[in-house]
N, C-alpha and C. Protein backbone atom coordinates (compact mmCIF):
# COMPACT_ATOMS: atom_id res chain seq x y z
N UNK A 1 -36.60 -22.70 4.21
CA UNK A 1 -35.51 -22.15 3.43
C UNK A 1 -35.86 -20.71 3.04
N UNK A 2 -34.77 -19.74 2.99
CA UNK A 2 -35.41 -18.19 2.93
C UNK A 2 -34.63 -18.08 1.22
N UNK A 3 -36.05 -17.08 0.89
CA UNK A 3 -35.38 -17.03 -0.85
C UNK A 3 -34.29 -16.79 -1.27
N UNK A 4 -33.43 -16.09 -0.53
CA UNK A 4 -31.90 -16.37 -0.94
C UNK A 4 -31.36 -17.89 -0.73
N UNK A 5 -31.66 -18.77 0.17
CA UNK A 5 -30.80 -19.52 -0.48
C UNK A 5 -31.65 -20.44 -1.09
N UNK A 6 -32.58 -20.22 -1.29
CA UNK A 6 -33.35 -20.92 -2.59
C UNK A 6 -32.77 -20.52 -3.78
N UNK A 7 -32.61 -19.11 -4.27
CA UNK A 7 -32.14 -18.42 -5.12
C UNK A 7 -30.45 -18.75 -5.15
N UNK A 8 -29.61 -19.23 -4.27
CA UNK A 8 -28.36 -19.71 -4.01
C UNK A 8 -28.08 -20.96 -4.53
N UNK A 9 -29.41 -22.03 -4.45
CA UNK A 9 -29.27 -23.11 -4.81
C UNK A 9 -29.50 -23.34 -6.58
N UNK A 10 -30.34 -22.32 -6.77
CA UNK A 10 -30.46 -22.39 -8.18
C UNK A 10 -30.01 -21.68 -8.99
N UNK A 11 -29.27 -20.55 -8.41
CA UNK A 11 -28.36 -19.72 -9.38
C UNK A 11 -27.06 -20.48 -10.09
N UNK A 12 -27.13 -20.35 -11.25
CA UNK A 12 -25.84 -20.67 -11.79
C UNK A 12 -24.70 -20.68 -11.20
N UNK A 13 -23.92 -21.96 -11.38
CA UNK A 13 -22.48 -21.78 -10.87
C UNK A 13 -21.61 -21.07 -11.79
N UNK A 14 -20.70 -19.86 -11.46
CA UNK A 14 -19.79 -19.74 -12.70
C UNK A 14 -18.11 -19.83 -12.35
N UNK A 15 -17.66 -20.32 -13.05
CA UNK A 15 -16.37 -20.98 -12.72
C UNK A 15 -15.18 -20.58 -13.72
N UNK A 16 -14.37 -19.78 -13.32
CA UNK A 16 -13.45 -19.04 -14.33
C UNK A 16 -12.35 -20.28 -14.62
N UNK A 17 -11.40 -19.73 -15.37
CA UNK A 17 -10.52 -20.41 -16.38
C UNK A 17 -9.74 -22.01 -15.03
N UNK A 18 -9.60 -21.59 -14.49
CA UNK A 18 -8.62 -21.80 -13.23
C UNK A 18 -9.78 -23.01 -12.20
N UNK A 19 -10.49 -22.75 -12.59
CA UNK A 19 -11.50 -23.73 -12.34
C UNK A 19 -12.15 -23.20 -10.53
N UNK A 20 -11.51 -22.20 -10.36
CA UNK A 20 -12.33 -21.07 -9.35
C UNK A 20 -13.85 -20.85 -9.36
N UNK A 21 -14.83 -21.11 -8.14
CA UNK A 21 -15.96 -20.10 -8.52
C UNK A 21 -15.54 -18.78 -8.35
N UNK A 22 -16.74 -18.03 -9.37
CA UNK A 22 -16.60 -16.80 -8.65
C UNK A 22 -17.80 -16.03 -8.37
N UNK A 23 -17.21 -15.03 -7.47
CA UNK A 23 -18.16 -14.37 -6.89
C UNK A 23 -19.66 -13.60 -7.55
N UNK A 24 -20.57 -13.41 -7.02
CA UNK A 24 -21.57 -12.88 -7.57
C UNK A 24 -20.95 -10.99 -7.44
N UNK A 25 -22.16 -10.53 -7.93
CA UNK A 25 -21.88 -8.73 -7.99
C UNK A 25 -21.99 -8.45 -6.29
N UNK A 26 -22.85 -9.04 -5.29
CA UNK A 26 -23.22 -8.91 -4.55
C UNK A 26 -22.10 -8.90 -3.38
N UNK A 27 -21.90 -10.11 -3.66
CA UNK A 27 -20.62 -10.60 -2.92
C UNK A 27 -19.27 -9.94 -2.95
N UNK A 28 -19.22 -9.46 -4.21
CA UNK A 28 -18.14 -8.41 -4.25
C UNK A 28 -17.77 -7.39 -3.85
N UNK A 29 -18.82 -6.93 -4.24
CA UNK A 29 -19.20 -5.31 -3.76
C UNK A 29 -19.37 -5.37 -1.92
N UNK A 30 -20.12 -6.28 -1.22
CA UNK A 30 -20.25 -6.18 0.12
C UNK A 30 -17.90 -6.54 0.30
N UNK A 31 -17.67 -7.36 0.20
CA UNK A 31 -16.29 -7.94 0.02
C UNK A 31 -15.50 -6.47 0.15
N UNK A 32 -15.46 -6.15 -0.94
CA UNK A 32 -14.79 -4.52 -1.42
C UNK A 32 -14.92 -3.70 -0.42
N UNK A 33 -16.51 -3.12 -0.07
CA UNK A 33 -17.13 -2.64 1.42
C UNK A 33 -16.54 -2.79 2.58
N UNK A 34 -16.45 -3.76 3.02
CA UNK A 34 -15.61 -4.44 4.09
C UNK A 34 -13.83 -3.85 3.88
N UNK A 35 -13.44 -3.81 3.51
CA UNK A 35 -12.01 -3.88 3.15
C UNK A 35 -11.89 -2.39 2.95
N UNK A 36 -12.52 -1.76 2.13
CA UNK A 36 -12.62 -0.41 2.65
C UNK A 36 -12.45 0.59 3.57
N UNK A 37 -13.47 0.22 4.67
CA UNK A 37 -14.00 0.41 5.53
C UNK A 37 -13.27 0.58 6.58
N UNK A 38 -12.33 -1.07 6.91
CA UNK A 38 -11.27 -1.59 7.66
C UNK A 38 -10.18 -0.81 7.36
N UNK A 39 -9.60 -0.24 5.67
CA UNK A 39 -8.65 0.44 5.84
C UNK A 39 -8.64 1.64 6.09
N UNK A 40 -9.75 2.45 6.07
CA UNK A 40 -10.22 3.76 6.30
C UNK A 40 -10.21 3.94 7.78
N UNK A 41 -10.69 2.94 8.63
CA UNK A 41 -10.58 2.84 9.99
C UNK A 41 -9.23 3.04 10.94
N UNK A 42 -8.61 1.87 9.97
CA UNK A 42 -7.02 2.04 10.41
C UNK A 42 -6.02 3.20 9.90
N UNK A 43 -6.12 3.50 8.69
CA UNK A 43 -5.71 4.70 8.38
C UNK A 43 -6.12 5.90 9.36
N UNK A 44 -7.22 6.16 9.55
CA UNK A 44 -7.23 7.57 10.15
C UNK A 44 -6.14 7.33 11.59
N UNK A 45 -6.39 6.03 12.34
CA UNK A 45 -5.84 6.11 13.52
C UNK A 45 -4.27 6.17 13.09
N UNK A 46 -3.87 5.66 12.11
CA UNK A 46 -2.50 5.87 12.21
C UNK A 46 -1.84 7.07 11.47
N UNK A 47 -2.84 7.95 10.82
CA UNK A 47 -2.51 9.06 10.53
C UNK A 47 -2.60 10.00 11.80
N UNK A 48 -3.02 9.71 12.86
CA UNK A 48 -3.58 10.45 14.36
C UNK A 48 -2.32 10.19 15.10
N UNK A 49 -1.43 8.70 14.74
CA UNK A 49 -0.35 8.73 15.77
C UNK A 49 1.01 9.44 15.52
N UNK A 50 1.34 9.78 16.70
CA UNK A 50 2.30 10.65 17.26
C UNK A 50 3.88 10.36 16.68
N UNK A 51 3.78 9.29 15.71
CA UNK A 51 5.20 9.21 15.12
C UNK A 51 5.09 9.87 14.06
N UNK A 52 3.73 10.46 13.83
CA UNK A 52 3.98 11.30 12.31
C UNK A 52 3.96 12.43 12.01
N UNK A 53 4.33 13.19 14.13
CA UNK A 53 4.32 14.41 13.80
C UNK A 53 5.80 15.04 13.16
N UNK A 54 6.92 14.36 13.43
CA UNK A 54 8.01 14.95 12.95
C UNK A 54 7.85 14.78 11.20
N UNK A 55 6.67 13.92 10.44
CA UNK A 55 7.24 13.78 8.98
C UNK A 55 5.79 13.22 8.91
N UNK A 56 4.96 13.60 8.08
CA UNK A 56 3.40 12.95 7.55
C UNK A 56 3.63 11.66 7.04
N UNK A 57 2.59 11.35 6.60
CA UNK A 57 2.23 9.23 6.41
C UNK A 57 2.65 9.64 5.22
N UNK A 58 2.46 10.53 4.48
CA UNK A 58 2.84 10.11 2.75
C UNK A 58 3.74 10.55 2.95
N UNK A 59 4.80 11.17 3.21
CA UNK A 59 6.18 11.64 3.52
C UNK A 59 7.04 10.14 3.89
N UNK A 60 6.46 9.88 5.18
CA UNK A 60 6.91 8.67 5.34
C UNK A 60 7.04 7.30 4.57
N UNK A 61 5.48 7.39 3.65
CA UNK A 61 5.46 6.17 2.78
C UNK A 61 6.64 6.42 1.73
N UNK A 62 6.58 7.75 1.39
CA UNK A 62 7.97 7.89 0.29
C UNK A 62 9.09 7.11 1.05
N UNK A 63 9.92 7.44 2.06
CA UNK A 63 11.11 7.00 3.01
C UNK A 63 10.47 5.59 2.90
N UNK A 64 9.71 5.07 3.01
CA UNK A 64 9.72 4.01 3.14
C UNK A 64 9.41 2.89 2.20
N UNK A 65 9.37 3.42 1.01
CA UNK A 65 9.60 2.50 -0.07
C UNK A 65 10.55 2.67 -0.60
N UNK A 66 11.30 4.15 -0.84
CA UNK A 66 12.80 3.81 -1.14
C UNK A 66 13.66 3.24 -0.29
N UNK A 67 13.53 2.86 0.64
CA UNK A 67 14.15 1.76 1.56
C UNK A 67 14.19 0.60 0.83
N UNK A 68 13.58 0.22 -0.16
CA UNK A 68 13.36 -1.47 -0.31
C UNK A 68 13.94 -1.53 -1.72
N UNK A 69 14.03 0.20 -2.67
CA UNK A 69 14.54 0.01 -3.76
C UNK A 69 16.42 -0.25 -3.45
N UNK A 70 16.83 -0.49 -5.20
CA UNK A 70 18.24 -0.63 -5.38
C UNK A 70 18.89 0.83 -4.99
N UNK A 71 20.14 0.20 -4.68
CA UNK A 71 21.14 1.44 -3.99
C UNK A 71 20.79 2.75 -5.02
N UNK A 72 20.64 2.69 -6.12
CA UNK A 72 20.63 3.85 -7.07
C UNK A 72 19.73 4.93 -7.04
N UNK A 73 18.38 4.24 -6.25
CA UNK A 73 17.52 4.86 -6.06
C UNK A 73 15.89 4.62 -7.18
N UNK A 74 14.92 5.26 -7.30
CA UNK A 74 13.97 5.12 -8.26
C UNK A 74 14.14 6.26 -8.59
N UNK A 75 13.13 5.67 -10.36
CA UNK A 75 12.70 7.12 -11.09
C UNK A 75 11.32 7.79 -10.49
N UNK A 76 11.11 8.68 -10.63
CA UNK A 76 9.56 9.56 -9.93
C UNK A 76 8.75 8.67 -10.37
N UNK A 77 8.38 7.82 -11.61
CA UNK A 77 7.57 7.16 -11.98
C UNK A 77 7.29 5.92 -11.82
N UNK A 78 8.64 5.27 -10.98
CA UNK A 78 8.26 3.82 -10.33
C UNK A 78 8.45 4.06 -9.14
N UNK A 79 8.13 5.51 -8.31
CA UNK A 79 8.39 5.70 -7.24
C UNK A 79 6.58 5.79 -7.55
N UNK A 80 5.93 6.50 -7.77
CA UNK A 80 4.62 6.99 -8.03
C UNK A 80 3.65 5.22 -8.04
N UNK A 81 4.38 3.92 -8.81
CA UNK A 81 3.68 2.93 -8.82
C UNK A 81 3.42 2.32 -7.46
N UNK A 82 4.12 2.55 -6.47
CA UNK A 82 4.31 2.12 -4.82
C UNK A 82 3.71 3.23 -3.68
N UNK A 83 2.99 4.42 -4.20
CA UNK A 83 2.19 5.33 -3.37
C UNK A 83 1.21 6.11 -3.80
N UNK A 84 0.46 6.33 -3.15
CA UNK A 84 -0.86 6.88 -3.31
C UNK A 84 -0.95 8.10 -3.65
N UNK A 85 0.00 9.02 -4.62
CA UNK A 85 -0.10 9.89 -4.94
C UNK A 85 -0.02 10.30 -6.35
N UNK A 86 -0.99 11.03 -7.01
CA UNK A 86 -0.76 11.60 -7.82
C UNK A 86 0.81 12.05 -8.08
N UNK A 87 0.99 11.75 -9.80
CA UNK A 87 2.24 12.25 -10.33
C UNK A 87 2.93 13.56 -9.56
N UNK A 88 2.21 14.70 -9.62
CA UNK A 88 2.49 15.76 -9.67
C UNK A 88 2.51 15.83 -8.54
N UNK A 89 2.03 15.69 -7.23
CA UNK A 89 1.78 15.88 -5.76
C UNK A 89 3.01 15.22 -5.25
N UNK A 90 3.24 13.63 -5.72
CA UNK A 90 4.30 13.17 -5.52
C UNK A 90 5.76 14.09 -5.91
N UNK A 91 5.93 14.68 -7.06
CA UNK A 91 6.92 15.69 -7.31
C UNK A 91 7.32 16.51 -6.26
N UNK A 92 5.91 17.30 -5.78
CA UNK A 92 5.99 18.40 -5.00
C UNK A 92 6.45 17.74 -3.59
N UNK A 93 6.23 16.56 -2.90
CA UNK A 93 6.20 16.15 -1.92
C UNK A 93 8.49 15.80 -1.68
N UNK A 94 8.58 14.97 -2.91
CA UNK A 94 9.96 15.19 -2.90
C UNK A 94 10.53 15.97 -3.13
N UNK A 95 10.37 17.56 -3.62
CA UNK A 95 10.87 18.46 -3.18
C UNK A 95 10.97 19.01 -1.92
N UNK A 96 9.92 18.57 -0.97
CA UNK A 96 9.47 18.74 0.17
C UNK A 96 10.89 18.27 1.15
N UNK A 97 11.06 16.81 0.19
CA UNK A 97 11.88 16.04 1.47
C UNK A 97 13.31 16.24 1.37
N UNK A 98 13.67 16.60 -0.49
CA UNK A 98 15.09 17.13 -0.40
C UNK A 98 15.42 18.24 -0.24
N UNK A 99 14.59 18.67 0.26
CA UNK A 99 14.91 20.68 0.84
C UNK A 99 14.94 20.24 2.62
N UNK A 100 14.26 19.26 3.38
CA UNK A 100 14.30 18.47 4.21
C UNK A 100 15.89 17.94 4.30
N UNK A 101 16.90 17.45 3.16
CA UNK A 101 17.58 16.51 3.16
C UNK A 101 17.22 15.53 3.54
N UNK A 102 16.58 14.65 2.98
CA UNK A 102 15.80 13.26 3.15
C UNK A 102 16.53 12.51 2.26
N UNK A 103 16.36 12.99 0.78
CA UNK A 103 16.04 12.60 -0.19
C UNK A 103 16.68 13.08 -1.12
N UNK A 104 18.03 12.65 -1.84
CA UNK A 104 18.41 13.02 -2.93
C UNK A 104 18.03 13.02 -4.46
N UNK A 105 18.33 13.47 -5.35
CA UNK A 105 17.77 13.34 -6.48
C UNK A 105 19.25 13.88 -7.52
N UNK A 106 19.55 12.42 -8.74
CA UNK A 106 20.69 13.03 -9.31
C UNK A 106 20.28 12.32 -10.78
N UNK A 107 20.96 12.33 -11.89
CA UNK A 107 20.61 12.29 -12.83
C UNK A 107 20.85 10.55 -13.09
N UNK A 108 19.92 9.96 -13.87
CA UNK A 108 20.16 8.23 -14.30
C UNK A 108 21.50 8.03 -15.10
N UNK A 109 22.15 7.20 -14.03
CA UNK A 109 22.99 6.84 -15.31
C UNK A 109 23.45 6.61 -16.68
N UNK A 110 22.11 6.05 -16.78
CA UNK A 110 21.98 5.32 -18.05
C UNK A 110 20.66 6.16 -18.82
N UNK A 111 20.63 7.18 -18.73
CA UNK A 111 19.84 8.04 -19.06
C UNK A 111 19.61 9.50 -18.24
N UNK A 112 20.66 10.13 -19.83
CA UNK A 112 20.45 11.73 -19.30
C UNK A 112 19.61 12.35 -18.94
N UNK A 113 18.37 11.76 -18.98
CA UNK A 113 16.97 12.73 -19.02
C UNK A 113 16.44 12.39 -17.73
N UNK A 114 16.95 11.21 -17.24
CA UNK A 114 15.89 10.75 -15.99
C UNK A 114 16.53 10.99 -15.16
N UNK A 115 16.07 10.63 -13.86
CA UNK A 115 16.10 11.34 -12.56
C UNK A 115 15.93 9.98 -11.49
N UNK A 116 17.29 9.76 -10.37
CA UNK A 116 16.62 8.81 -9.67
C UNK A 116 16.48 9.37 -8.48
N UNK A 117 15.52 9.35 -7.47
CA UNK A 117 15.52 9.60 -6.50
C UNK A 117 15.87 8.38 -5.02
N UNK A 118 16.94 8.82 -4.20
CA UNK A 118 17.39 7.98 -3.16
C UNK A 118 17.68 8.99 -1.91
N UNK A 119 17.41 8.07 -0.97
CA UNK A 119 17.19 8.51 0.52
C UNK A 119 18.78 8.86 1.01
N UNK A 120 18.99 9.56 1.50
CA UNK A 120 20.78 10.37 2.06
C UNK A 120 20.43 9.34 3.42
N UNK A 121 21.56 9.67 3.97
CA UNK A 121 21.75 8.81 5.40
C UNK A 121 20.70 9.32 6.07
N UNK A 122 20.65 10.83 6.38
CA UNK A 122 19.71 11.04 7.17
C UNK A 122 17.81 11.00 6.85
N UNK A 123 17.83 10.87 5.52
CA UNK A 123 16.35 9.78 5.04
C UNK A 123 16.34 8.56 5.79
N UNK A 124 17.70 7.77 5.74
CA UNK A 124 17.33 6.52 6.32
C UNK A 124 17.00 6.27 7.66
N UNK A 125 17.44 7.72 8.62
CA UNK A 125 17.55 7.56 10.05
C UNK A 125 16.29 7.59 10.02
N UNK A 126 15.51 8.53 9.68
CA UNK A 126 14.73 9.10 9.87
C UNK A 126 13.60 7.92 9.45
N UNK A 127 13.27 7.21 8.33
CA UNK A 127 12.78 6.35 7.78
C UNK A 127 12.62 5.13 9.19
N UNK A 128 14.26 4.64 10.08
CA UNK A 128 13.84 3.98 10.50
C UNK A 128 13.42 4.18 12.11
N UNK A 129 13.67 5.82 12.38
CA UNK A 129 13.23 6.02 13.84
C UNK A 129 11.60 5.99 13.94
N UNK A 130 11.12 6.93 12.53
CA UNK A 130 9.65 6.32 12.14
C UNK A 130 8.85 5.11 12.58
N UNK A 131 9.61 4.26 11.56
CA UNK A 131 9.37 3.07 11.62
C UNK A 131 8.63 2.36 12.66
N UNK A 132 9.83 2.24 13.31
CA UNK A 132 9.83 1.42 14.75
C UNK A 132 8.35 2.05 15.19
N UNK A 133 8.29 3.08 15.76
CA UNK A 133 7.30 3.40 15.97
C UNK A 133 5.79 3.58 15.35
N UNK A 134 6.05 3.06 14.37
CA UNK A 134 4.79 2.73 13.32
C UNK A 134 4.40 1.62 13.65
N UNK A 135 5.63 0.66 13.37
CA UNK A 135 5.33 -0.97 13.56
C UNK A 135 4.86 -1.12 14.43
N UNK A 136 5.27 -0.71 15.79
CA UNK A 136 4.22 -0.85 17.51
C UNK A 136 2.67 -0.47 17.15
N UNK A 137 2.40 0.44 16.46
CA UNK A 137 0.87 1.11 16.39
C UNK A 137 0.65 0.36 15.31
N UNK A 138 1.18 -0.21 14.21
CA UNK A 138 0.46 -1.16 13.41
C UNK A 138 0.13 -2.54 14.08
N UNK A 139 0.78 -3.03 14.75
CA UNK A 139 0.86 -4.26 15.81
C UNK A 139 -0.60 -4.16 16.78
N UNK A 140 -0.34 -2.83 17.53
CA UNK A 140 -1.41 -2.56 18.74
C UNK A 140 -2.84 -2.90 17.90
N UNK A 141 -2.68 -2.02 16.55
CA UNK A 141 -4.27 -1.54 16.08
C UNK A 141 -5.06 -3.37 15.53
N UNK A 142 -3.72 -3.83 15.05
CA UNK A 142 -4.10 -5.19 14.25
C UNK A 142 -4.15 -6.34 15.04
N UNK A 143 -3.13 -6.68 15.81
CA UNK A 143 -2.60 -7.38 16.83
C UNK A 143 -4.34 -7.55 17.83
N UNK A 144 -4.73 -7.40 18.33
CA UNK A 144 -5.64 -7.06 18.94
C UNK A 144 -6.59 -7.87 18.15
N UNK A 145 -6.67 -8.01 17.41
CA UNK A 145 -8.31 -8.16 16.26
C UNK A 145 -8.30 -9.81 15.34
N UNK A 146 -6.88 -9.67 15.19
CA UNK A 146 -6.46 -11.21 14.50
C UNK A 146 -5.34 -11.46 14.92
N UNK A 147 -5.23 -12.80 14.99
CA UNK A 147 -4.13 -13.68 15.68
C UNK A 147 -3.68 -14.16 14.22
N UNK A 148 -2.34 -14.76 14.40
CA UNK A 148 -1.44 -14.86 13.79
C UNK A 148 -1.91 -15.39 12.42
N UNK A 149 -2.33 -16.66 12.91
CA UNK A 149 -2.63 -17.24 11.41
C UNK A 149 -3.73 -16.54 10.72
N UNK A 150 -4.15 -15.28 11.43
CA UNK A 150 -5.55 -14.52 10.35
C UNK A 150 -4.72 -13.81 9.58
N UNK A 151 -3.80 -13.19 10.41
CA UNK A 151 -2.90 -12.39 10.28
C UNK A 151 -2.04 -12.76 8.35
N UNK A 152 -1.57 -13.93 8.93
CA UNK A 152 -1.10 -14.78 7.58
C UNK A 152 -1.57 -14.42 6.60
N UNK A 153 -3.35 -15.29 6.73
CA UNK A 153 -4.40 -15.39 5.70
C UNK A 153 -4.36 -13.92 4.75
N UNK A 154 -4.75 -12.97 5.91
CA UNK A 154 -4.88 -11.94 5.52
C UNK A 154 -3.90 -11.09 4.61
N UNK A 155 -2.93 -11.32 4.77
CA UNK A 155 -1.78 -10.67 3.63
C UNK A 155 -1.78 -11.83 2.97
N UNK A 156 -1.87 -13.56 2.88
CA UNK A 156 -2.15 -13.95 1.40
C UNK A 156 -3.13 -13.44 0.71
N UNK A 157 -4.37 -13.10 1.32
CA UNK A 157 -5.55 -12.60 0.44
C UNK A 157 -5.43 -11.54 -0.43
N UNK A 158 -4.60 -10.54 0.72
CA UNK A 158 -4.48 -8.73 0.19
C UNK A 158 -3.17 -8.87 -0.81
N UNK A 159 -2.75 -9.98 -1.07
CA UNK A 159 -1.35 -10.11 -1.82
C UNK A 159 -1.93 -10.53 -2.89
N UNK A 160 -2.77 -11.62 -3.06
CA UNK A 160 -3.33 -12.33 -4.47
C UNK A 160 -4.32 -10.71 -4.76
N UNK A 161 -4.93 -10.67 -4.49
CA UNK A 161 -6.15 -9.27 -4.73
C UNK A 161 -5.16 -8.24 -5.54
N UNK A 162 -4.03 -7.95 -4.79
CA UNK A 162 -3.12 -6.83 -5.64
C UNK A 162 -2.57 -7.60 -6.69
N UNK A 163 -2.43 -8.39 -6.73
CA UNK A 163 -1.52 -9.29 -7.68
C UNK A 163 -2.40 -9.25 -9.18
N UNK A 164 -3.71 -9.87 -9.07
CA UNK A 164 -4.84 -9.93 -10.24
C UNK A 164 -5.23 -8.48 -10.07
N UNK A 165 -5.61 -8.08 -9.61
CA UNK A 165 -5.32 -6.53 -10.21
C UNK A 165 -4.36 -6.35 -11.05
N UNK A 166 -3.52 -5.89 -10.80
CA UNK A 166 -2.14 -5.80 -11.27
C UNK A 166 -2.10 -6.22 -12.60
N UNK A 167 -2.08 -7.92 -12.46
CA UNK A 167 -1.64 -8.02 -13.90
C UNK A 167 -2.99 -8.25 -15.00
N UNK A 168 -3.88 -8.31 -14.47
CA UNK A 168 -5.25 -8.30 -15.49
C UNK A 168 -6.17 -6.66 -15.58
N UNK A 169 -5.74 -5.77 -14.96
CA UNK A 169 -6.36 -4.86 -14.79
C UNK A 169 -5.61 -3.42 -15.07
N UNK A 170 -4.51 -3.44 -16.04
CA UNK A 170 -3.52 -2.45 -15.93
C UNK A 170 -4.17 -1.13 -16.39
N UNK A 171 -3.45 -0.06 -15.56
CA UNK A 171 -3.88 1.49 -15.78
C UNK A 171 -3.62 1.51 -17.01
């Protein structure tokens, strides 16, 4: 037996509320590592493909989460909770896209002060000629590596992970 799992067998079990073990520091951190790593990998290649020369990945990620909001559009600040950008960068970036005509921006209904931002028709074309061609290079890069049911696993995992984040870990 090698001292780790000697040390495995006699380390404390610890078992959260839910009656879960959980992980050691070790395990985490290598866990975290991994997942990292994998998205850093895939990211660069799909920042490299050729559907993002007409409009960049964070350009695109904008178009493509106001796709999923209500007809009205979002405010900058629950647009900012769904992408990887700083407040202010995000600002500058949708100015980017409604000088583009991507992306409109008109005042909240229900509040004079706020601001919703929503995609014009030609955001949406554009959002879904993207697309398509994203989805093939997300398919090729992933498709390849895990079969379906990893595939599954894998967005239940990356779904619970964001989820306890989320609600036990708020900014």
């Amino acid at each position: 037996m090698t001292p780790s799992e000697r040390a495995a067998q006699t380390a404390p079990v610890r078992v959260t509320a839910s009656g879960r073990e959980t992980a050691s520091v070790r395990e985490t951190a290598q866990a975290w590592e991994s997942l990292f790593r994998a998205q850093v990998a895939v990211m660069r290649r799909l920042q490299a493909d050729p559907a993002f020369k007409e409009l960049g990945i964070k350009e695109y990620d904008v178009l493509f989460t106001l796709t999923g909001c209500p007809e009205g559009g979002l405010r900058l600040n629950e647009l900012n909770d769904h992408v990887l950008l700083a407040q202010s960068s995000l600002s500058r970036l949708v100015e980017r896209l409604e000088r583009k005509g991507l992306v409109t921006r008109r005042a909240a209904p229900d509040d004079g002060r706020g601001t919703l931002i929503a995609l014009t028709e030609e955001g949406w074309a554009t959002q879904k000629r993207i697309g398509r061609a994203h989805v093939r290079e997300i398919a090729r890069l992933l498709g390849g590596a895990l079969d379906g049911g990893e595939l599954a696993e894998l967005t239940r995992l990356t779904g619970r992970l964001r989820d306890h984040v989320v609600e036990h870990h708020p900014l």
